[in-house]
C-alpha atoms as a PDB file:
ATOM      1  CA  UNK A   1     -12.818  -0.953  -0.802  1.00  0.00           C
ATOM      2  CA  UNK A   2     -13.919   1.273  -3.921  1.00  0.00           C
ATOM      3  CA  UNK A   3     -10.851   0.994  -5.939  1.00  0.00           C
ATOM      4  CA  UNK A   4     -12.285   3.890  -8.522  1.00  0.00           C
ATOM      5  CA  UNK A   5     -13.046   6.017  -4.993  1.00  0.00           C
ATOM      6  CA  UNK A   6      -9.437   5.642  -3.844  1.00  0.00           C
ATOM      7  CA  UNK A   7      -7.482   6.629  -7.356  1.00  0.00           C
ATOM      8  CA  UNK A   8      -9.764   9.458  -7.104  1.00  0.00           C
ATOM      9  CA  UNK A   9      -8.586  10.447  -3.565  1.00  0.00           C
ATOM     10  CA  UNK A  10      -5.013   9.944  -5.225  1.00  0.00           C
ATOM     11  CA  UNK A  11      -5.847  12.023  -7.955  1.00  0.00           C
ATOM     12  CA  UNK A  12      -6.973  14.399  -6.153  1.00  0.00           C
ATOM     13  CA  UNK A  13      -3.747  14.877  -3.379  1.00  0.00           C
ATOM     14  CA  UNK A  14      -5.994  13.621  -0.793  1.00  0.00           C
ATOM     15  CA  UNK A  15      -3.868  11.554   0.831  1.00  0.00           C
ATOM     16  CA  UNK A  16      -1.725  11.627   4.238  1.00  0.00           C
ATOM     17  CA  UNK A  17       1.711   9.614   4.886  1.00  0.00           C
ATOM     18  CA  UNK A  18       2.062   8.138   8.451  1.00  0.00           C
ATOM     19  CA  UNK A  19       5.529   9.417   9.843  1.00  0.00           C
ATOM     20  CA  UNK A  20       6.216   6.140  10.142  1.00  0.00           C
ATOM     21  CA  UNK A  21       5.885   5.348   6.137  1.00  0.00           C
ATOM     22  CA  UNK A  22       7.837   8.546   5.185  1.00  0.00           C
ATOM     23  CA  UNK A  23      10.801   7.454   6.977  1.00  0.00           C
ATOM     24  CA  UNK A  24      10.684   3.824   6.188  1.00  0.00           C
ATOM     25  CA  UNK A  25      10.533   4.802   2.521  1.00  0.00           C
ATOM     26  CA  UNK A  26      13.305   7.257   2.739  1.00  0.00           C
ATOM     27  CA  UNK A  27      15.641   4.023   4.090  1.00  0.00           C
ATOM     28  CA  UNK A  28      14.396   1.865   1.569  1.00  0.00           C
ATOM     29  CA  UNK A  29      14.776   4.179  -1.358  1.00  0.00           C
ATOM     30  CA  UNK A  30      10.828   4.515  -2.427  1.00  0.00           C
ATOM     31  CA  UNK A  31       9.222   7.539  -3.473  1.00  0.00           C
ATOM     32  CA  UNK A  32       6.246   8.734  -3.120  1.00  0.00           C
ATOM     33  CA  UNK A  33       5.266   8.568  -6.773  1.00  0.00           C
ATOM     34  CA  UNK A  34       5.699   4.935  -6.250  1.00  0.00           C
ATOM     35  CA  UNK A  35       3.463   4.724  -3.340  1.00  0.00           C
ATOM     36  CA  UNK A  36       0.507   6.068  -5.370  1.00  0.00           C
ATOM     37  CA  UNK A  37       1.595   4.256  -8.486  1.00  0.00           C
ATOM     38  CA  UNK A  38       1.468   0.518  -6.148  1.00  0.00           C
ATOM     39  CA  UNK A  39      -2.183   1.800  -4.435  1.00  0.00           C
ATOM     40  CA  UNK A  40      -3.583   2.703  -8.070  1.00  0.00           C
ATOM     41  CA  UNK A  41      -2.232   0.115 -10.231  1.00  0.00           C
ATOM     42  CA  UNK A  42      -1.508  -2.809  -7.667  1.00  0.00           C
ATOM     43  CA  UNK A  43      -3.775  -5.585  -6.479  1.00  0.00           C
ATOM     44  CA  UNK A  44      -5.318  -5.860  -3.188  1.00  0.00           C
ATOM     45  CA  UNK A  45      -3.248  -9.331  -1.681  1.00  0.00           C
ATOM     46  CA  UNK A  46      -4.854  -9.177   1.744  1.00  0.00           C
ATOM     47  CA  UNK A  47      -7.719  -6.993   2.754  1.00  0.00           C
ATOM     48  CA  UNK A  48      -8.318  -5.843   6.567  1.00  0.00           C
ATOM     49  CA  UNK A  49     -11.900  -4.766   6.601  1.00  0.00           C
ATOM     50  CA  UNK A  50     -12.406  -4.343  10.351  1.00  0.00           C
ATOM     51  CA  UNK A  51      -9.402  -2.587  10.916  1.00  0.00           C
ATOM     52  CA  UNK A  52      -9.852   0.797  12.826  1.00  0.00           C
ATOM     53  CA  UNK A  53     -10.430   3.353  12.282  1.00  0.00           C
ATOM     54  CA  UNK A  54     -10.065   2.897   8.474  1.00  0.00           C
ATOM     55  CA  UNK A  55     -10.507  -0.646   6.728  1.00  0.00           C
ATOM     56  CA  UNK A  56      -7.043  -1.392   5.339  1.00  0.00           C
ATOM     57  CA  UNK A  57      -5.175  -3.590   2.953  1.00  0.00           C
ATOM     58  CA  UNK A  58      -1.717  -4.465   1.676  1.00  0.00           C
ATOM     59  CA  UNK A  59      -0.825  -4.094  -2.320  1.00  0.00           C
ATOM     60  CA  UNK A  60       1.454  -5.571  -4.484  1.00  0.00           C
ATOM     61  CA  UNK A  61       2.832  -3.784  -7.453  1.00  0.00           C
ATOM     62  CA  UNK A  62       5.725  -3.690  -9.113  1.00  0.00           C
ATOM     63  CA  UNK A  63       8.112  -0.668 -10.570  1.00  0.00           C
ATOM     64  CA  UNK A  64       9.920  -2.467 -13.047  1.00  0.00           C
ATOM     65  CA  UNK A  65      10.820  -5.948 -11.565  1.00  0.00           C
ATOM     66  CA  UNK A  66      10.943  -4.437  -8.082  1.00  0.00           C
ATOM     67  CA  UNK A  67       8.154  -5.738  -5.976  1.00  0.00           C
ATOM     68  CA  UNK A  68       6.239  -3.339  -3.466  1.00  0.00           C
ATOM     69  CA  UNK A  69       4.332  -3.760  -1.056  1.00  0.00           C
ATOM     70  CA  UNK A  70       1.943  -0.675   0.321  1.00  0.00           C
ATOM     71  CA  UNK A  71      -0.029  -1.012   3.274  1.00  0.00           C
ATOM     72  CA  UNK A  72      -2.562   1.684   3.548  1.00  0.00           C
ATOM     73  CA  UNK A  73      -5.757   2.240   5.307  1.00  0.00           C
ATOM     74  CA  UNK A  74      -8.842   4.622   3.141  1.00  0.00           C
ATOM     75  CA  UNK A  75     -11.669   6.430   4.910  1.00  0.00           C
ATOM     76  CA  UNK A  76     -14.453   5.752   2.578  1.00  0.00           C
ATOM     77  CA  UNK A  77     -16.446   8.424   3.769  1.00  0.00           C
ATOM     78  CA  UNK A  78     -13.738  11.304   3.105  1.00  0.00           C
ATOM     79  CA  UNK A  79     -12.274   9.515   0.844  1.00  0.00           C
ATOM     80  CA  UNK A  80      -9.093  10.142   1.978  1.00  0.00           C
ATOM     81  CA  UNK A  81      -6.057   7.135   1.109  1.00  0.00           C
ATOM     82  CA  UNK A  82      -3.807   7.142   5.121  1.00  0.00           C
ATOM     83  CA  UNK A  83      -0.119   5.047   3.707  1.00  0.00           C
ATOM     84  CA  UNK A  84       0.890   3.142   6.538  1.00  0.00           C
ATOM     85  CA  UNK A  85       4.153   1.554   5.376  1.00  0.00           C
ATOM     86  CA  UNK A  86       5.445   0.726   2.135  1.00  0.00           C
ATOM     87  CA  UNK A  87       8.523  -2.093   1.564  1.00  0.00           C
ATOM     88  CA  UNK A  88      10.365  -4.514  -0.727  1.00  0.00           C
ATOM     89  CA  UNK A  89       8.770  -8.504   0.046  1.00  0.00           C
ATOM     90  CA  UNK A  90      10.934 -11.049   0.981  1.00  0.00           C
ATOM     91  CA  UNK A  91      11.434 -14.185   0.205  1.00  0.00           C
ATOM     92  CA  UNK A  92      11.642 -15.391   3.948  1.00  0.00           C
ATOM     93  CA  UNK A  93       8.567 -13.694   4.549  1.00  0.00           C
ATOM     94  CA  UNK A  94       6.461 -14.339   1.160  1.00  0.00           C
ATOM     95  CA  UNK A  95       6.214 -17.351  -1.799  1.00  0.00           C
ATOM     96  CA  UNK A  96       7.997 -16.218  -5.015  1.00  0.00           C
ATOM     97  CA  UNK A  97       4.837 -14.682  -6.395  1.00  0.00           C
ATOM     98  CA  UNK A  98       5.329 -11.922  -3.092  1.00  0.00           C
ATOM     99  CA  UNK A  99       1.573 -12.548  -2.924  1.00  0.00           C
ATOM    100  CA  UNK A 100       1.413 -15.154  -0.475  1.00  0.00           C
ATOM    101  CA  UNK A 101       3.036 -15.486   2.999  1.00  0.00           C
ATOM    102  CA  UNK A 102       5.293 -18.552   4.058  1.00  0.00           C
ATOM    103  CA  UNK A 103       3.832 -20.323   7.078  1.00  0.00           C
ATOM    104  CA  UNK A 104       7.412 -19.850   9.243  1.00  0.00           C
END
């Protein structure tokens, strides 16, 4: 993914929120300024290339000390950023650096 092509798209308002990420967001207290801040700033942890119809990938970035993690899917040719979910990491789920997941 073009990381210059997708702050663009977020630049430029071109961006759509699953239902599914606006109400998971509004239970877990994170706004959409967030959102965009994680997929602009963050780093790419794992990368879904062949995911349809959009490659994909999941972010880590932090507000503060809060870790965040934004999964979100970007049609290259539109260039148009799709948020699919967006959460706090665990530690049952994820090592202490949130970047890598715990074989459970």
């Amino acid at each position: 993914m073009d990381g210059d092509k997708i702050k663009n798209a977020i630049e430029h308002g071109a961006i759509e929120w699953s239902l599914h990420s606006l109400e998971v967001m509004f239970e877990r207290g994170i706004t959409r300024k967030t959102v965009k801040y994680v997929i602009t700033y963050g780093e790419i942890i794992e990368d879904y290339p062949h995911e349809k119809p959009f490659p994909s990938a999941l972010m880590l970035g932090f507000r503060g000390k809060r870790p965040l993690h934004v999964v979100f899917a970007f049609d290259e040719e539109n260039e148009k950023v799709f948020v699919i979910t967006a959460y706090e990491p665990d530690r049952i789920h994820f090592e202490s650096n949130f970047k890598t997941r715990r074989k459970l």
